[in-house]
Every structure is written in structure tokens, then in C-alpha cells.
Protein backbone atom coordinates (compact mmCIF):
# COMPACT_ATOMS: atom_id res chain seq x y z
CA UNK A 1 10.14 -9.12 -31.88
CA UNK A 2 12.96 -10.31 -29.82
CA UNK A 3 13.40 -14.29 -29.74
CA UNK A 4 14.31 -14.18 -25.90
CA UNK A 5 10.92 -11.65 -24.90
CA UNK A 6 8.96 -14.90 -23.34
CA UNK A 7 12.22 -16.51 -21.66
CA UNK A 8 13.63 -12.21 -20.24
CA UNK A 9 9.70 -11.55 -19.80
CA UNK A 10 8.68 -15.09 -17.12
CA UNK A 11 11.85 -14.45 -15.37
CA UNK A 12 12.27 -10.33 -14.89
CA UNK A 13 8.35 -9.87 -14.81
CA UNK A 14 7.74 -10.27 -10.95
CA UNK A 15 11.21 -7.44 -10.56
CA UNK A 16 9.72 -4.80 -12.89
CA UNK A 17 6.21 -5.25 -11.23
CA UNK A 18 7.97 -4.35 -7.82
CA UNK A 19 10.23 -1.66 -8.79
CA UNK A 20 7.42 0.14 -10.26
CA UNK A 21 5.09 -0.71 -6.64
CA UNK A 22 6.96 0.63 -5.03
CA UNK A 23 7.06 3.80 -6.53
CA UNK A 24 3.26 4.29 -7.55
CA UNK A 25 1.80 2.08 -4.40
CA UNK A 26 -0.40 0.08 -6.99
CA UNK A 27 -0.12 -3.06 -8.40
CA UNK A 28 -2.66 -2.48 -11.04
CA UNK A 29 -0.81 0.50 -11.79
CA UNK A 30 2.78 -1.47 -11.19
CA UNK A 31 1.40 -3.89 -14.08
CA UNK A 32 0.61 -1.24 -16.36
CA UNK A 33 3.68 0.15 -16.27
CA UNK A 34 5.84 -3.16 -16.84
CA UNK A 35 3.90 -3.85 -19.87
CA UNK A 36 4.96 -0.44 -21.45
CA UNK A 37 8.42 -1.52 -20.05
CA UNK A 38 8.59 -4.92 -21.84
CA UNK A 39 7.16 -3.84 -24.83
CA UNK A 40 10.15 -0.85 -25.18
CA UNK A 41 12.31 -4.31 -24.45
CA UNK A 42 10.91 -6.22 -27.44
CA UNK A 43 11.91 -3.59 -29.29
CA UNK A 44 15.28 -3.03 -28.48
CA UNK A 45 18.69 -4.25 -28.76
CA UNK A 46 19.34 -4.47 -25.05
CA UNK A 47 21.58 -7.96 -24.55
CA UNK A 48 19.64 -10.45 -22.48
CA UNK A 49 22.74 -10.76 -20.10
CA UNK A 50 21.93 -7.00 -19.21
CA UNK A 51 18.06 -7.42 -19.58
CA UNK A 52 17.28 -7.30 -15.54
CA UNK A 53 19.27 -4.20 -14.89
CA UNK A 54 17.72 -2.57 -17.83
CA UNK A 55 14.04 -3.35 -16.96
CA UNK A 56 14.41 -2.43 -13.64
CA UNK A 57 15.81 0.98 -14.50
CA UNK A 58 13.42 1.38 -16.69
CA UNK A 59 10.33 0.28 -14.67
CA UNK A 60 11.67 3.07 -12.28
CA UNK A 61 11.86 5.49 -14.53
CA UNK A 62 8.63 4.90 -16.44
CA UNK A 63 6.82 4.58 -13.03
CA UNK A 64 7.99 8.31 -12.21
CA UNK A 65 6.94 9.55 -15.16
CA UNK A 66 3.20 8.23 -14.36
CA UNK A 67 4.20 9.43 -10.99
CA UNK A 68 4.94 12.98 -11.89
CA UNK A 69 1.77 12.77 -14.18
CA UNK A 70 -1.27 15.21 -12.46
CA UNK A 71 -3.86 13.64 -14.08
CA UNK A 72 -2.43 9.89 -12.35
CA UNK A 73 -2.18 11.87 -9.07
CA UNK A 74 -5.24 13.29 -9.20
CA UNK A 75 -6.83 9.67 -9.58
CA UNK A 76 -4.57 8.01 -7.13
CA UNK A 77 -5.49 10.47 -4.75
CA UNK A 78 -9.19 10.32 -5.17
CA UNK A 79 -9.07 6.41 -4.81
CA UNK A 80 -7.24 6.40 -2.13
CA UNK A 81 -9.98 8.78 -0.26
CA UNK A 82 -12.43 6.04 -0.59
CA UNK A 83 -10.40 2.75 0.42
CA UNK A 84 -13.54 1.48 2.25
CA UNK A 85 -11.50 1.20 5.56
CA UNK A 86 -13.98 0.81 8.53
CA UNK A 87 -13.31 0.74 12.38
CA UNK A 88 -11.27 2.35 14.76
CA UNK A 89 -7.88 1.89 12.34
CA UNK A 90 -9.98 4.46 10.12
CA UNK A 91 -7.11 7.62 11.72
CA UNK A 92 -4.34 5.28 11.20
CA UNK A 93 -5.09 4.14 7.45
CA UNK A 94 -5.87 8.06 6.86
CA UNK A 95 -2.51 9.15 8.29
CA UNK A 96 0.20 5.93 6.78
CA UNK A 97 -2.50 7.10 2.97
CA UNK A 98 -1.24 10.21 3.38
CA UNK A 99 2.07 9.93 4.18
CA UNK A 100 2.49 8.09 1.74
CA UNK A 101 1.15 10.48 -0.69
CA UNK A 102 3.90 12.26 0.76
CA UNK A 103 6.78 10.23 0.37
CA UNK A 104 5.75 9.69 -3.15
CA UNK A 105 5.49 13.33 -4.21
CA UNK A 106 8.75 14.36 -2.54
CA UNK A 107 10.33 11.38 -4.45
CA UNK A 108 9.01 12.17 -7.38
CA UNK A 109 10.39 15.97 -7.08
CA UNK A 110 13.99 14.68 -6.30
CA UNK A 111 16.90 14.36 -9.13
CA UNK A 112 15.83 11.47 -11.45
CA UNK A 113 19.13 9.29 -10.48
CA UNK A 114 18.42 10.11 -6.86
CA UNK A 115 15.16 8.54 -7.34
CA UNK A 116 15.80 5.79 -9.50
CA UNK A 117 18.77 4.73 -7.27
CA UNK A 118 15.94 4.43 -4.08
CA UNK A 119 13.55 3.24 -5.75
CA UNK A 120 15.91 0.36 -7.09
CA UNK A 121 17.53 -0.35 -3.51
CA UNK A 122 14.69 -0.19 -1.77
CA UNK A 123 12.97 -2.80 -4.43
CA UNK A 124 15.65 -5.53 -2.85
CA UNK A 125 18.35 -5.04 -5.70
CA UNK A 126 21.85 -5.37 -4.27
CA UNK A 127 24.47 -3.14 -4.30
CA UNK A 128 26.16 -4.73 -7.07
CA UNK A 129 22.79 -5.07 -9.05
CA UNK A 130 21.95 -1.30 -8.42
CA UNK A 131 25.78 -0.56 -9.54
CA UNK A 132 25.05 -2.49 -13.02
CA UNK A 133 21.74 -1.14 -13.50
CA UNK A 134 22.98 2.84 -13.18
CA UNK A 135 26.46 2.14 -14.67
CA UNK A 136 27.79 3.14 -11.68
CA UNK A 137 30.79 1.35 -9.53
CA UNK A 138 29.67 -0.36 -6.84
CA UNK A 139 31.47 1.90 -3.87
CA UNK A 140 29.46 4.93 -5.06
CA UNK A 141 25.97 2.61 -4.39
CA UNK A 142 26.14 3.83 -1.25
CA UNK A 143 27.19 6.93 -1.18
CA UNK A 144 24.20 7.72 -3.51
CA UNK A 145 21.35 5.98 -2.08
CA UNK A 146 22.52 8.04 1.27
CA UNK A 147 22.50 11.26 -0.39
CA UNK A 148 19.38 10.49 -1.92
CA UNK A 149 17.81 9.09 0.91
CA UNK A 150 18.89 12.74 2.71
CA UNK A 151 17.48 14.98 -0.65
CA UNK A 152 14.08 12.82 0.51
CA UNK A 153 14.25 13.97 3.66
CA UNK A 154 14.98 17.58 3.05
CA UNK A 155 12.49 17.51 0.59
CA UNK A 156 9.66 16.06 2.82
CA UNK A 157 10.82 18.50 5.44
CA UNK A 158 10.53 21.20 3.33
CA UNK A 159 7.34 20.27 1.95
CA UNK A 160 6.38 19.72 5.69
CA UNK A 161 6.54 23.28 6.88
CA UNK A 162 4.90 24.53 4.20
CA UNK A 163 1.85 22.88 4.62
């Protein structure tokens, strides 16, 4: 067990839980998915100065793989058919539910590095953050998230007209 896990864990904790939000929509699920994260950390050699960038990568990556998993779908899905919303919003929750079903199944069928570089930037890491976390120089960040964010685009449009 690593002698810096409680110190890496209070401060990167709150990060890793919304990298992997915002790729699976759930907390619960978000929290799940860090703990698998930090106990990979504990076991590895990863240098503390490099901790954050490695969590968050990681918490991206892990949190596609439950993503990409049918059987988490499947149940994601399901819950989110019975969120208990009530009133006349009841067209609106059912549409932004689904769409983000969608945005989370196209992202999950994009190139891994496409998604992990979203999924980071979009999570509030910086440029130079994102850069460090992808070994990547920070003038490509861009460039990347942009192609990315068109792959997404092509891929929900694709996935649109054939629905």
C-alpha cells in the first residue's frame, strides 16, 4: 500500500468522481468507479507529482469501460425510465433522459483518446492539465478535443438517421 494513498486519495477524490459523472451520468455509479480507480493507484508506482493526471485518465477510461458494458446500459436505461418525474416537465425530462442516453452511447463508440480527451476537458481540466494527463503537447489539446468533439457529432448524426 502506497504511503501517500490517504494524502493523493482526500485531494484527487472529488476530480475522479467528476470525470467519471460525467461520462456515466451517476454519481453512485461515478463513486464506484473511482474506488476501482484508487485502488489500481495503491497499487502502482505512479509518482504522486503525476497522481491527478493519472486518476483522471484513468477514471475516464474505467468509466467507458462500464459505459460500453450492456449489462450497465441495460440498468441505466431501465432506471432512468422510472425517475419518478411528475408534472408537465414529464416531455422535457423524457427528451434531455434520452438524449442523453444518446450522447453517452455515441461517446462511448468514438476512438478511446477521442473520448478520454472530452470527457477530461469537459470535466474542467485545463488545457495544460489535459496535455499532461494524455502525454500530449499542449497545442494539440485543441486540435483534439475539436476533432473529437466533430467524431461526436458525426456519430450522433449518424446514429440519428438511423433511428
Amino acid at each position: 500500500m502506497r504511503a501517500d494513498l490517504e494524502q493523493v486519495f482526500r485531494s484527487a477524490y472529488p476530480r475522479v468522481v467528476a470525470v467519471a459523472a460525467r461520462v456515466l451520468g451517476s454519481r453512485d455509479e461515478a463513486e464506484d468507479v473511482a474506488q476501482e480507480v484508487f485502488l489500481t493507484f495503491g497499487r502502482s508506482a505512479v509518482p504522486a507529482g503525476e497522481a491527478v493526471g493519472w486518476l483522471s485518465v484513468a477514471a475516464a477510461h474505467t468509466a467507458l469501460n462500464h459505459l460500453r458494458s450492456s449489462r450497465r446500459r441495460a440498468a441505466r436505461e431501465e432506471a432512468a425510465g422510472d425517475d419518478g418525474a411528475v408534472g408537465p416537465d414529464v416531455a422535457d425530462t423524457v427528451v434531455t433522459l434520452e438524449e442523453r442516453r444518446r450522447v453517452r452511447a455515441a461517446l462511448a463508440r468514438l476512438p478511446r483518446k477521442h473520448a478520454v480527451a472530452l470527457v477530461l476537458r469537459h470535466s474542467g481540466l485545463s488545457y495544460a492539465e489535459v496535455a499532461a494527463a494524455l502525454d500530449l503537447s499542449p497545442g494539440s489539446v485543441g486540435t483534439t478535443v475539436r476533432r473529437a468533439e466533430t467524431a461526436l457529432r458525426k456519430e450522433l448524426n449518424r446514429h440519428a438517421s438511423s433511428d
